[in-house]
Structure formats: structure tokens, C-alpha cells
C-alpha atoms as a PDB file:
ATOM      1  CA  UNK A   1      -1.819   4.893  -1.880  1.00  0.00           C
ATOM      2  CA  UNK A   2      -4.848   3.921   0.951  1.00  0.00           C
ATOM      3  CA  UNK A   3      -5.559   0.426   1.089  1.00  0.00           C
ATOM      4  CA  UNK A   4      -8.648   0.826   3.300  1.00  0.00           C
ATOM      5  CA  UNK A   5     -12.586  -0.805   2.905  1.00  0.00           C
ATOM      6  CA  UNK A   6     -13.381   2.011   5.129  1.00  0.00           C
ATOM      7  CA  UNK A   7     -12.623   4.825   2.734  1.00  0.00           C
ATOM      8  CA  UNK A   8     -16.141   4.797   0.894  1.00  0.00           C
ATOM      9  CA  UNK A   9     -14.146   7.654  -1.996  1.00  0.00           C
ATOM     10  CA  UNK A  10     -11.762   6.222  -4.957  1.00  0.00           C
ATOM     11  CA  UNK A  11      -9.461   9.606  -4.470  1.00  0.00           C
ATOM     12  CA  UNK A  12      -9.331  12.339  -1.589  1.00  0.00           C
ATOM     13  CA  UNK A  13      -7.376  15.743  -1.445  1.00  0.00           C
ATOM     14  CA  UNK A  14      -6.282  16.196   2.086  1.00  0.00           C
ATOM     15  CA  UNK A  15      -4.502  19.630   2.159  1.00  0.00           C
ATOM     16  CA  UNK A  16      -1.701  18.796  -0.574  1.00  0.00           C
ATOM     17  CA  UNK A  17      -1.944  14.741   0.002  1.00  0.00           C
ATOM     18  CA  UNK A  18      -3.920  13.104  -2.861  1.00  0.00           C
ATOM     19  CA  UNK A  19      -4.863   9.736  -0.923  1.00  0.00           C
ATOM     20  CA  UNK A  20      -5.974   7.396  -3.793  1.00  0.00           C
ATOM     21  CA  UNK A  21      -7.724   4.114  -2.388  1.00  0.00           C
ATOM     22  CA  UNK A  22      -6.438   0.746  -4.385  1.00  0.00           C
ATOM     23  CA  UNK A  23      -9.506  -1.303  -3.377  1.00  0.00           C
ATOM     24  CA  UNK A  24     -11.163   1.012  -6.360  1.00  0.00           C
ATOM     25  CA  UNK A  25      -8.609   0.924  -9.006  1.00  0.00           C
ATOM     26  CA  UNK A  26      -6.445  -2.318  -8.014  1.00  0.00           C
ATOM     27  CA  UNK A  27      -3.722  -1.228 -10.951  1.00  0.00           C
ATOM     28  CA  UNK A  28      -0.794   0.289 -10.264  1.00  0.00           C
ATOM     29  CA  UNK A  29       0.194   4.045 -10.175  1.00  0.00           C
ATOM     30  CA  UNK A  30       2.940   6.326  -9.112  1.00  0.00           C
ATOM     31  CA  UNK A  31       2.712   6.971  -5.373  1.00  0.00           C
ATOM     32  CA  UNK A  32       4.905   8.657  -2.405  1.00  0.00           C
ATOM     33  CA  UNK A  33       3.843   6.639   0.472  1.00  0.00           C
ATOM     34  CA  UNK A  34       1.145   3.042   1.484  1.00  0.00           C
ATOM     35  CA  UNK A  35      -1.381   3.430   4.227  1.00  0.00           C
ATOM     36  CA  UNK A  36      -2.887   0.263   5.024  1.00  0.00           C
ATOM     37  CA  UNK A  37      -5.419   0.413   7.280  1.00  0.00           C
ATOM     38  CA  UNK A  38      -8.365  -1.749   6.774  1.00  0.00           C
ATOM     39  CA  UNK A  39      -7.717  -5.096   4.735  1.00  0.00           C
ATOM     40  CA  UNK A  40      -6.882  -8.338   4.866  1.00  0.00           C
ATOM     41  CA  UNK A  41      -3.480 -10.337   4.390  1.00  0.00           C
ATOM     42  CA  UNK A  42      -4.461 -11.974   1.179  1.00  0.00           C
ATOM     43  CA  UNK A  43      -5.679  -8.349  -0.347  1.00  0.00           C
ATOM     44  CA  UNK A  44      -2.329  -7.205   0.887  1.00  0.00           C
ATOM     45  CA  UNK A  45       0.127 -10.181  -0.476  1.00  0.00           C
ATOM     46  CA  UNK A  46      -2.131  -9.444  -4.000  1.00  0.00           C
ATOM     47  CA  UNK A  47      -1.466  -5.755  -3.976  1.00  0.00           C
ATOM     48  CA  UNK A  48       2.086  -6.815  -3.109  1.00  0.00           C
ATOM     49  CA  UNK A  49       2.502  -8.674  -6.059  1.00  0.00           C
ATOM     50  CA  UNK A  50       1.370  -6.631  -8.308  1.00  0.00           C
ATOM     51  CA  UNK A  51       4.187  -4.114  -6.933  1.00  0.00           C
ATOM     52  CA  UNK A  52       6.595  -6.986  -7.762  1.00  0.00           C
ATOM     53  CA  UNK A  53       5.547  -8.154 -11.044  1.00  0.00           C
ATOM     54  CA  UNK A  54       5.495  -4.203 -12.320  1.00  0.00           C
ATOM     55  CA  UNK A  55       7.706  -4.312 -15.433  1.00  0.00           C
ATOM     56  CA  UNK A  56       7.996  -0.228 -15.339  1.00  0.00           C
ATOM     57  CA  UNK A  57      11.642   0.686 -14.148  1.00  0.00           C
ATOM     58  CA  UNK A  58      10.727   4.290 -13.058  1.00  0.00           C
ATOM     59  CA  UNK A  59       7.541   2.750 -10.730  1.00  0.00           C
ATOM     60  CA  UNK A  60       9.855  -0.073  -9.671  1.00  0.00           C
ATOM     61  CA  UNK A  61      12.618   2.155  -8.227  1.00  0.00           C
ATOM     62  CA  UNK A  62      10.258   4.391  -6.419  1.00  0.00           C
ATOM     63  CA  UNK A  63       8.656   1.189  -4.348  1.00  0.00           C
ATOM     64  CA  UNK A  64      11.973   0.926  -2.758  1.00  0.00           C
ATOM     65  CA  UNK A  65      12.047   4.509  -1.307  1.00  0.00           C
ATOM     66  CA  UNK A  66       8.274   4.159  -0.227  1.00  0.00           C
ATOM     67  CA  UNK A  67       7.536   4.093   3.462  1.00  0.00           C
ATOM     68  CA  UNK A  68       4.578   1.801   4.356  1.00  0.00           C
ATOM     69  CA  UNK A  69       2.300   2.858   7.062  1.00  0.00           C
ATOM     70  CA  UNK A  70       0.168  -0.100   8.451  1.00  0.00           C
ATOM     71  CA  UNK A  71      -2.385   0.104  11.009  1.00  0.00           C
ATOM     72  CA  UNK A  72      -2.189  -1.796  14.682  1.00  0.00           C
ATOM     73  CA  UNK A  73      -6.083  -2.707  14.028  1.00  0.00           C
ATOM     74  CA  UNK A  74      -5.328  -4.111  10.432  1.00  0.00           C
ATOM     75  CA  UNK A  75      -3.899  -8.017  11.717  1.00  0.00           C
ATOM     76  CA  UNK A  76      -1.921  -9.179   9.143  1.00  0.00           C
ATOM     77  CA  UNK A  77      -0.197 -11.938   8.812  1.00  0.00           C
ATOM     78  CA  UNK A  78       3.518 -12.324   9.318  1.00  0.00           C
ATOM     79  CA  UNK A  79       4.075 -13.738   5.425  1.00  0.00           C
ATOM     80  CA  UNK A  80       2.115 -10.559   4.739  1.00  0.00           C
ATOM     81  CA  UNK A  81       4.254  -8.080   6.432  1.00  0.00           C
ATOM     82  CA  UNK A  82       7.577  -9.796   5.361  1.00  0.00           C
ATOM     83  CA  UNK A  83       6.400  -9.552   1.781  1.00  0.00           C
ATOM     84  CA  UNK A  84       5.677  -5.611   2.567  1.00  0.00           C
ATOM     85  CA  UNK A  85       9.108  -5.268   3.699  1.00  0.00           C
ATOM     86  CA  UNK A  86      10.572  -7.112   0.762  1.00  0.00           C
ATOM     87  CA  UNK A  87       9.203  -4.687  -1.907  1.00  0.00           C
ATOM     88  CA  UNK A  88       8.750  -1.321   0.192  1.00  0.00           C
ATOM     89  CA  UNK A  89      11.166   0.776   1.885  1.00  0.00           C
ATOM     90  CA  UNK A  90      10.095   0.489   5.601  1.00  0.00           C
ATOM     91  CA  UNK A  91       7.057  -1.444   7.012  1.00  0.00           C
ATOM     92  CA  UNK A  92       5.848   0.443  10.327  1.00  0.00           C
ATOM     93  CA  UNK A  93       2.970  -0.251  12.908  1.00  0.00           C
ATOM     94  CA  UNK A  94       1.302   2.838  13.931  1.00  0.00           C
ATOM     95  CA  UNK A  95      -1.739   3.667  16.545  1.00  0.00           C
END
């Protein structure tokens, strides 16, 4: 899952990664992995709770395995990124 106002496509196959952007869906699906690279805190803390409030155990379990990618140009907040790591596995700042 992409969340990214850059990404102009709603899905894109890279090699054998299926990056699906949430900014064109905003429900929830099964995913591996978050890259969040272009939005803002409040879009984040919303797609957060959406994570939270999902009622389906199989999704719900999965969150907590899934590694969370976030861009050093995307600024979040810090209520943003503790929220992140309250419902992901692992919250990480990459270049």
C-alpha cells in the first residue's frame, strides 16, 4: 500500500510488487508492506484509523507484521508517527 499524491496511477506492477495507491481507493485491502511518501499527517492519522477500526480478524493480524516505510521528505507529525507505530509493525525513516 503507497500513500503518495505523487503517484498519478490507482495500481502499479513493479516486477512482482503490486503497489496500490490509497489516495484512490481510501478502503481497506490486504497488503504486505506501507510506503508513505507524499501526504500529510491528518491523511495519515485517517488512513490509520481506518486500520484500527477494521473489524476483519485476518486484515487485523496482518497490520501487526507490516513494516511501514515513510519518507524523510513526507514531515509528519509526531502524533502521526506514534499512531503508525501503534497499529503497524515497524515505522522507519528512509532517504
Amino acid at each position: 500500500m503507497v500513500l503518495d499524491h505523487q503517484m498519478t496511477e490507482k495500481q502499479l506492477i513493479i516486477g512482482d510488487e503490486l503497489r496500490i495507491n490509497w489516495f484512490h481507493y481510501q478502503e481497506l485491502f490486504d497488503f504486505d508492506q506501507v510506503e508513505i511518501i507524499q501526504a500529510s499527517s491528518e491523511e495519515v492519522e485517517r488512513f490509520a484509523v481506518q486500520i484500527g477500526n477494521d473489524t476483519d480478524q485476518t486484515r487485523s493480524i496482518s497490520y501487526k507484521n507490516a513494516p511501514c516505510l515513510v519518507s524523510a521528505n513526507c514531515q509528519l507529525s509526531e502524533n502521526a508517527i506514534k499512531v503508525l507505530h501503534h497499529i503497524l509493525a515497524q515505522v522507519d525513516m528512509v532517504r
